[in-house]
N, C-alpha and C. Protein backbone atom coordinates (compact mmCIF):
# COMPACT_ATOMS: atom_id res chain seq x y z
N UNK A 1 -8.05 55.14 -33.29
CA UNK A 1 -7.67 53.82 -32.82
C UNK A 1 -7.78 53.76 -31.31
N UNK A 2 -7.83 52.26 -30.40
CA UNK A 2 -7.88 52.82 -29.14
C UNK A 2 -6.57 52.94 -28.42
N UNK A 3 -5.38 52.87 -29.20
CA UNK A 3 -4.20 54.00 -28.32
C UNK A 3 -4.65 55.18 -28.36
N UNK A 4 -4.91 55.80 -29.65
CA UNK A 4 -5.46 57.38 -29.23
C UNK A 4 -6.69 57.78 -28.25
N UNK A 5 -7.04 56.71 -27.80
CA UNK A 5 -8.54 56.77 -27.48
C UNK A 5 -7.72 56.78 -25.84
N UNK A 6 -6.96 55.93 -25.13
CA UNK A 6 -6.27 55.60 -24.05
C UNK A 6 -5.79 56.33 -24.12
N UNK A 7 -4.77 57.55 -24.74
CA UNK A 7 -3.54 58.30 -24.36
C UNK A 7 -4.21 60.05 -23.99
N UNK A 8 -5.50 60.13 -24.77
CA UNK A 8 -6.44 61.31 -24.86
C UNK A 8 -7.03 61.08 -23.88
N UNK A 9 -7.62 60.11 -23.39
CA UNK A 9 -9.04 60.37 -22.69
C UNK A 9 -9.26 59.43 -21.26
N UNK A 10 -8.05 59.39 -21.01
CA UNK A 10 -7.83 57.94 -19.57
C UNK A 10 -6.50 58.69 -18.61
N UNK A 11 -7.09 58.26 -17.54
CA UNK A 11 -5.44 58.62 -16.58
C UNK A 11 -5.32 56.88 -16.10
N UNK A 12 -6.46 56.21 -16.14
CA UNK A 12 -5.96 54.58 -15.99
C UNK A 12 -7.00 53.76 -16.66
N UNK A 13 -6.81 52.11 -16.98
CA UNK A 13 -7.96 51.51 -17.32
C UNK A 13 -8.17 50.46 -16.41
N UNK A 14 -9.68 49.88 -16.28
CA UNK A 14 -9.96 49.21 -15.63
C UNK A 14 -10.31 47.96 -16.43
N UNK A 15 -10.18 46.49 -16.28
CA UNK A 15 -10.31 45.43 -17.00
C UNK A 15 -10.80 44.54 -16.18
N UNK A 16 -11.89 44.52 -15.55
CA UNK A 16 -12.25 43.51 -14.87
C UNK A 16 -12.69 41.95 -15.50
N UNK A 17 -12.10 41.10 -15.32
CA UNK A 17 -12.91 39.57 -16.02
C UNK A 17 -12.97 38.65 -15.58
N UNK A 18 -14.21 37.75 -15.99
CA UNK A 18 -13.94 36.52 -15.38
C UNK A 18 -13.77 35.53 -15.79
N UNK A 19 -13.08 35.54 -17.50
CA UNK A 19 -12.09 34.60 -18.09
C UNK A 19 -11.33 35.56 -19.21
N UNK A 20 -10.39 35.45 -19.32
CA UNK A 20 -9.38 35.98 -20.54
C UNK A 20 -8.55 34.72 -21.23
N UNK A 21 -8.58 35.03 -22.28
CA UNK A 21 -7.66 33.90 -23.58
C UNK A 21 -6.27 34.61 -23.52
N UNK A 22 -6.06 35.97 -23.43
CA UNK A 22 -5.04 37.20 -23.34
C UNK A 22 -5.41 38.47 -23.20
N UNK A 23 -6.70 39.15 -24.08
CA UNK A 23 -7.07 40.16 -22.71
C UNK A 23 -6.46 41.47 -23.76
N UNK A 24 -6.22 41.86 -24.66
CA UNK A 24 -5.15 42.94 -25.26
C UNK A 24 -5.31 44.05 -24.24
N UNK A 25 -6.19 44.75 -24.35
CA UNK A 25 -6.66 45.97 -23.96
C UNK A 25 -6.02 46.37 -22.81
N UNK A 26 -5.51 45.89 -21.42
CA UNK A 26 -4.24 45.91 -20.69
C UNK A 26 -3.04 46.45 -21.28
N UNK A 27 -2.98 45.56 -22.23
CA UNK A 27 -1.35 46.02 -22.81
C UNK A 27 -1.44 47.04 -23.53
N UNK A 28 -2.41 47.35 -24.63
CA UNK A 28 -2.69 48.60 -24.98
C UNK A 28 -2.11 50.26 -24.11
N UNK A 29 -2.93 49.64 -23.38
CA UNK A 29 -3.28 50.91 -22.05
C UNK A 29 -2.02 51.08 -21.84
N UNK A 30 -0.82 49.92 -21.08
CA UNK A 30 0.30 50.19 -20.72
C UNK A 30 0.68 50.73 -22.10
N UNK A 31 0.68 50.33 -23.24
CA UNK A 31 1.72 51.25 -23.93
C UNK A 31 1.35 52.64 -24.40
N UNK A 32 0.16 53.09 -23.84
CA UNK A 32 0.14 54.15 -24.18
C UNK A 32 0.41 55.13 -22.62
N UNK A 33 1.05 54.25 -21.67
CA UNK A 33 1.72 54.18 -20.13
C UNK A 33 0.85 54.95 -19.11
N UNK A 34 -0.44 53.94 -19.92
CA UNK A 34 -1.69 54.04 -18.71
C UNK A 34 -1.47 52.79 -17.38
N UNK A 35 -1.57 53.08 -16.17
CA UNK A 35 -1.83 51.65 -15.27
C UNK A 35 -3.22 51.48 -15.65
N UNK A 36 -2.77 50.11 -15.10
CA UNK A 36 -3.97 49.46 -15.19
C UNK A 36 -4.82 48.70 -14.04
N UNK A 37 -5.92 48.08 -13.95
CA UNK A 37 -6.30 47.26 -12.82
C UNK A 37 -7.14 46.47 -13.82
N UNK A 38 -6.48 45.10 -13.16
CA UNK A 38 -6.96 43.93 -13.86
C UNK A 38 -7.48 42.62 -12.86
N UNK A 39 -8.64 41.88 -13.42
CA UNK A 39 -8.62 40.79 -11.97
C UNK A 39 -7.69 39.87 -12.26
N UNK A 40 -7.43 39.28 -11.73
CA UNK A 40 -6.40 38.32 -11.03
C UNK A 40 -6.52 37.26 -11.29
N UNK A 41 -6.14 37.15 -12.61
CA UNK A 41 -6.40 35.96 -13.82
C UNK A 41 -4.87 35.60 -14.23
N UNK A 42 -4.45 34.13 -14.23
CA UNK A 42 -3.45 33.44 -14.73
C UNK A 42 -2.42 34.40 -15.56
N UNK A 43 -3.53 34.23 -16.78
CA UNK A 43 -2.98 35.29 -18.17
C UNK A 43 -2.74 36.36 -17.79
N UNK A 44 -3.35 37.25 -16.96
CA UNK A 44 -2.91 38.25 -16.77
C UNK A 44 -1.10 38.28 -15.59
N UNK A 45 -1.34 37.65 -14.77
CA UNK A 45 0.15 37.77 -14.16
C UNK A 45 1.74 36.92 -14.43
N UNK A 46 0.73 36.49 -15.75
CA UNK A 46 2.12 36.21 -16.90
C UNK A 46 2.64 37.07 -17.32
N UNK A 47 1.76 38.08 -17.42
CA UNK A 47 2.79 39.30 -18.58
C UNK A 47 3.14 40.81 -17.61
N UNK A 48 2.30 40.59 -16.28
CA UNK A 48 2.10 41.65 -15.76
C UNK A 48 2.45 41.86 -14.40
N UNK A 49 3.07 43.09 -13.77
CA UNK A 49 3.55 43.02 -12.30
C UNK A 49 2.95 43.45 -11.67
N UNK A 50 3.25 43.58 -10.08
CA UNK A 50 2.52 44.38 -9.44
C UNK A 50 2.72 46.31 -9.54
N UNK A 51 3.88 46.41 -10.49
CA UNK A 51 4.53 47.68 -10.48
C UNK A 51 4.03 48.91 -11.79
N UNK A 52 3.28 47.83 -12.57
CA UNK A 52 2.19 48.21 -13.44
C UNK A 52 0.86 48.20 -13.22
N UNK A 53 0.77 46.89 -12.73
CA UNK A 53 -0.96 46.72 -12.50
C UNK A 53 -1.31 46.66 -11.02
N UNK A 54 -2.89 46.79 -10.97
CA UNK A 54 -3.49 46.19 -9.58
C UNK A 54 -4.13 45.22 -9.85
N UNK A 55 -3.87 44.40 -9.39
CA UNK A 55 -5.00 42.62 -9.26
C UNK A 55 -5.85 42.62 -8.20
N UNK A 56 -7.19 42.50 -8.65
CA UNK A 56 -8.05 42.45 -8.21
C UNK A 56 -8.86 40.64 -8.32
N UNK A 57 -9.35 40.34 -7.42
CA UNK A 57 -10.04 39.11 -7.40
C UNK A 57 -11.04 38.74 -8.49
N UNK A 58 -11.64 38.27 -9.25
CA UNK A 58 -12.70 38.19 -10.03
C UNK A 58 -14.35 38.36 -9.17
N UNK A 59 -15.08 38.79 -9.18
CA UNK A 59 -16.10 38.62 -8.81
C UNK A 59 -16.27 39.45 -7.25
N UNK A 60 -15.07 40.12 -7.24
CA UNK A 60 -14.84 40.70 -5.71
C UNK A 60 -15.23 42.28 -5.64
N UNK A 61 -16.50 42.78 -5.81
CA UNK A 61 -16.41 44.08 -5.99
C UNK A 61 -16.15 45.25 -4.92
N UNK A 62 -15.90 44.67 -3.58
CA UNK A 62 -15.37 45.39 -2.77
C UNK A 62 -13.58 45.77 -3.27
N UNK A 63 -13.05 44.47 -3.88
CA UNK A 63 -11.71 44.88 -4.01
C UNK A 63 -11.81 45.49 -5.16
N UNK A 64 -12.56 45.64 -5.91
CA UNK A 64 -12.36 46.27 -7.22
C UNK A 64 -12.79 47.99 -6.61
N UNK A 65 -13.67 47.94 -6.38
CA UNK A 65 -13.68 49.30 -5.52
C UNK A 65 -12.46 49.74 -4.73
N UNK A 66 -12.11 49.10 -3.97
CA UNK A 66 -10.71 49.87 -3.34
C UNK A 66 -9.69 50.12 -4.38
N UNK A 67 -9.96 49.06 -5.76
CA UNK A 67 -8.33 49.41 -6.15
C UNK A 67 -8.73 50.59 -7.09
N UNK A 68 -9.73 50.99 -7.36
CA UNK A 68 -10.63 52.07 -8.05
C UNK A 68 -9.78 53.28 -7.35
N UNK A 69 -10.51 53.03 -6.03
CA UNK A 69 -10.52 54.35 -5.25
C UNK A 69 -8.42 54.69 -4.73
N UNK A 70 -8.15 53.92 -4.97
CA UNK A 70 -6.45 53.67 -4.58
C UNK A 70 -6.01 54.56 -5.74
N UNK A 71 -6.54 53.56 -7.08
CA UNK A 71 -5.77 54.48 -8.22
C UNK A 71 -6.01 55.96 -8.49
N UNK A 72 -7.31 56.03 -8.19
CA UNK A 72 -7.90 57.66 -8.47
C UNK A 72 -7.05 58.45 -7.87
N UNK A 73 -6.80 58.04 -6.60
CA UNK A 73 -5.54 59.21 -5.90
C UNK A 73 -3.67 58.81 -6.29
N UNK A 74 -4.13 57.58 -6.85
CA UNK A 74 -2.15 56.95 -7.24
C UNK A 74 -1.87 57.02 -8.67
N UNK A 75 -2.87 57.16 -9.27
CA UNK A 75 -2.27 56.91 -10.64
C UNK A 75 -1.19 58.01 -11.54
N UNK A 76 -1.18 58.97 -10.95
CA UNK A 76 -0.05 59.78 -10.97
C UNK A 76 1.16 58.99 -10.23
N UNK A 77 1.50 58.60 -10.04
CA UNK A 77 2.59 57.71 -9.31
C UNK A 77 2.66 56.59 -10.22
N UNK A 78 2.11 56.26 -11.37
CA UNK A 78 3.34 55.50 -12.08
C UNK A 78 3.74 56.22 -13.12
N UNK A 79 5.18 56.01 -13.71
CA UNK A 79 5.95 56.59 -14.71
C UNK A 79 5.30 56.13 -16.22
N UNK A 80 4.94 56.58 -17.21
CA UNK A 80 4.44 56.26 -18.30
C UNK A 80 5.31 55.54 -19.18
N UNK A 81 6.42 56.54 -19.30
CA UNK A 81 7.72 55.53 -19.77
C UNK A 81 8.17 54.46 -19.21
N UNK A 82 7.98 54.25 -17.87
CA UNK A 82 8.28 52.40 -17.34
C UNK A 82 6.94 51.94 -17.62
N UNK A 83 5.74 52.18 -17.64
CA UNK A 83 4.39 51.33 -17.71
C UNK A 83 4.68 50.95 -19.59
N UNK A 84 5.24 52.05 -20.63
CA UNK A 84 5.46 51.68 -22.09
C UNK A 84 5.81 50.78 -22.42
N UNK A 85 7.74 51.17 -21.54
CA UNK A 85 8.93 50.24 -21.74
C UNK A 85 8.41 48.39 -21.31
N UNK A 86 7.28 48.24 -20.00
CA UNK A 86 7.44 47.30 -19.76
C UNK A 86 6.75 46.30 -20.59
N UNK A 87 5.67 46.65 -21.39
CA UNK A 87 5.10 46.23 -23.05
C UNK A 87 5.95 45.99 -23.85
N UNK A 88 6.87 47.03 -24.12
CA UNK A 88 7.70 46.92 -25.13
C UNK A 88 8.94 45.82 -25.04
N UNK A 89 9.22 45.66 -24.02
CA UNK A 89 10.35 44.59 -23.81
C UNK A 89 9.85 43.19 -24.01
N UNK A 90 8.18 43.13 -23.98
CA UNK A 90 7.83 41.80 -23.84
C UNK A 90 7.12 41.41 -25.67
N UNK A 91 6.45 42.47 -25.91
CA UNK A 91 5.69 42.65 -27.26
C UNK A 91 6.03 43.31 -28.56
N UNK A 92 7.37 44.15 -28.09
CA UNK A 92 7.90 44.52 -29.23
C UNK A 92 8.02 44.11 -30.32
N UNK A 93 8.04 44.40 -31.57
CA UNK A 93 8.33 43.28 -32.50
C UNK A 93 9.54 42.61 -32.64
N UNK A 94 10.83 43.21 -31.86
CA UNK A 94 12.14 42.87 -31.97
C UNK A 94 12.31 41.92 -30.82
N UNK A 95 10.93 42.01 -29.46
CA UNK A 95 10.98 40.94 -28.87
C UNK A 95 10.09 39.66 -29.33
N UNK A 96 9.45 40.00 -29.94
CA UNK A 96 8.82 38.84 -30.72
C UNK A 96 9.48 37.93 -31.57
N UNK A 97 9.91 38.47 -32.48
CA UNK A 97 11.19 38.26 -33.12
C UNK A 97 11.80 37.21 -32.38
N UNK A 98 12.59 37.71 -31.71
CA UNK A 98 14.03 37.52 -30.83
C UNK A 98 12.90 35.86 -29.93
N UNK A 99 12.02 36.22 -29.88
CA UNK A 99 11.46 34.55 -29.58
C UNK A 99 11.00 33.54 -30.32
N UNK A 100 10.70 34.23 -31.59
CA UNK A 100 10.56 33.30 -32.54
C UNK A 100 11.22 32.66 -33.28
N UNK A 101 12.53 33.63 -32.76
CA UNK A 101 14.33 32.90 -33.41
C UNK A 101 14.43 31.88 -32.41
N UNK A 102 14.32 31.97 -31.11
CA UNK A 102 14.52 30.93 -30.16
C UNK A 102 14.07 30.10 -30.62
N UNK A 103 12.50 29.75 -30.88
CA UNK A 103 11.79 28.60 -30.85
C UNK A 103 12.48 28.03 -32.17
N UNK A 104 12.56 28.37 -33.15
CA UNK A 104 12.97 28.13 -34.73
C UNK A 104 14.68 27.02 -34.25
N UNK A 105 15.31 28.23 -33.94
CA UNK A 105 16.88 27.42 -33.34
C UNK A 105 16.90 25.91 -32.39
N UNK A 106 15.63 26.13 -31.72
CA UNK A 106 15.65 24.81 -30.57
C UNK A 106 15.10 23.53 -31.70
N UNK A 107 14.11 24.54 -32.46
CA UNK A 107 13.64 23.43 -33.01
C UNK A 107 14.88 22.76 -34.61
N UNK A 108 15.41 23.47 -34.77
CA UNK A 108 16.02 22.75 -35.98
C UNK A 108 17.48 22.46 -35.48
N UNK A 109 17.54 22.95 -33.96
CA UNK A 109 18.49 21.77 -33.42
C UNK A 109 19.01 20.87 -32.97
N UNK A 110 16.55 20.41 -32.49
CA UNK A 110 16.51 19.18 -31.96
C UNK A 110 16.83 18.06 -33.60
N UNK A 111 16.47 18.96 -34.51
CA UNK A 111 16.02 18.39 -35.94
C UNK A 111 17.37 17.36 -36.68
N UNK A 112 18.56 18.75 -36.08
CA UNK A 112 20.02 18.48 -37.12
C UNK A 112 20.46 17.74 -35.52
N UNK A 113 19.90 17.08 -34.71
CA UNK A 113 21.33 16.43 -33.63
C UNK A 113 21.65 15.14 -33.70
């Protein structure tokens, strides 16, 4: 699968694009508590910090090069267990859940008021 493929054979991933719908393969990576470098797309800094990822410009290959050459010497400097945890708090299934109870409650209390 490609967690095993990310946790074996990567110290980071790179995701460069120049449109995403959501992009999985980011979150993947973090949960197998790879960083990542991603361009600097909407979708992406909805789900994602600067304390996980690097944002890079779309179409900017000088910055994609620096953040290349940044991570090659940093990517030991993030914790795997905070790059996991920070997937898991958002995608978990118990956080999924726990939002799909929200939406359900708002909605059948706009329903019963």
């Amino acid at each position: 699968s490609g967690t095993d493929f990310f946790s074996r054979t990567s110290q980071f991933i790179i995701h460069p694009s120049l449109f995403e719908t959501f992009g999985i393969t980011p979150y993947e990576a973090l949960a197998c508590g790879k960083p990542v470098i991603v361009s600097d797309l909407e979708v992406f800094r909805e789900h994602l910090t600067d304390k996980v990822a690097l944002f890079v410009p779309p179409k900017n290959v000088a910055a994609l090069t620096r953040a290349i050459d940044y991570m090659l010497g940093h990517y030991q400097d993030y914790k795997s267990e905070d790059l996991a945890q920070s997937v898991a708090e958002r995608f978990s299934y118990k956080a999924i859940g726990k939002g799909i109870d929200k939406v359900y409650r708002k909605v059948l209390g706009l329903l019963y008021e």
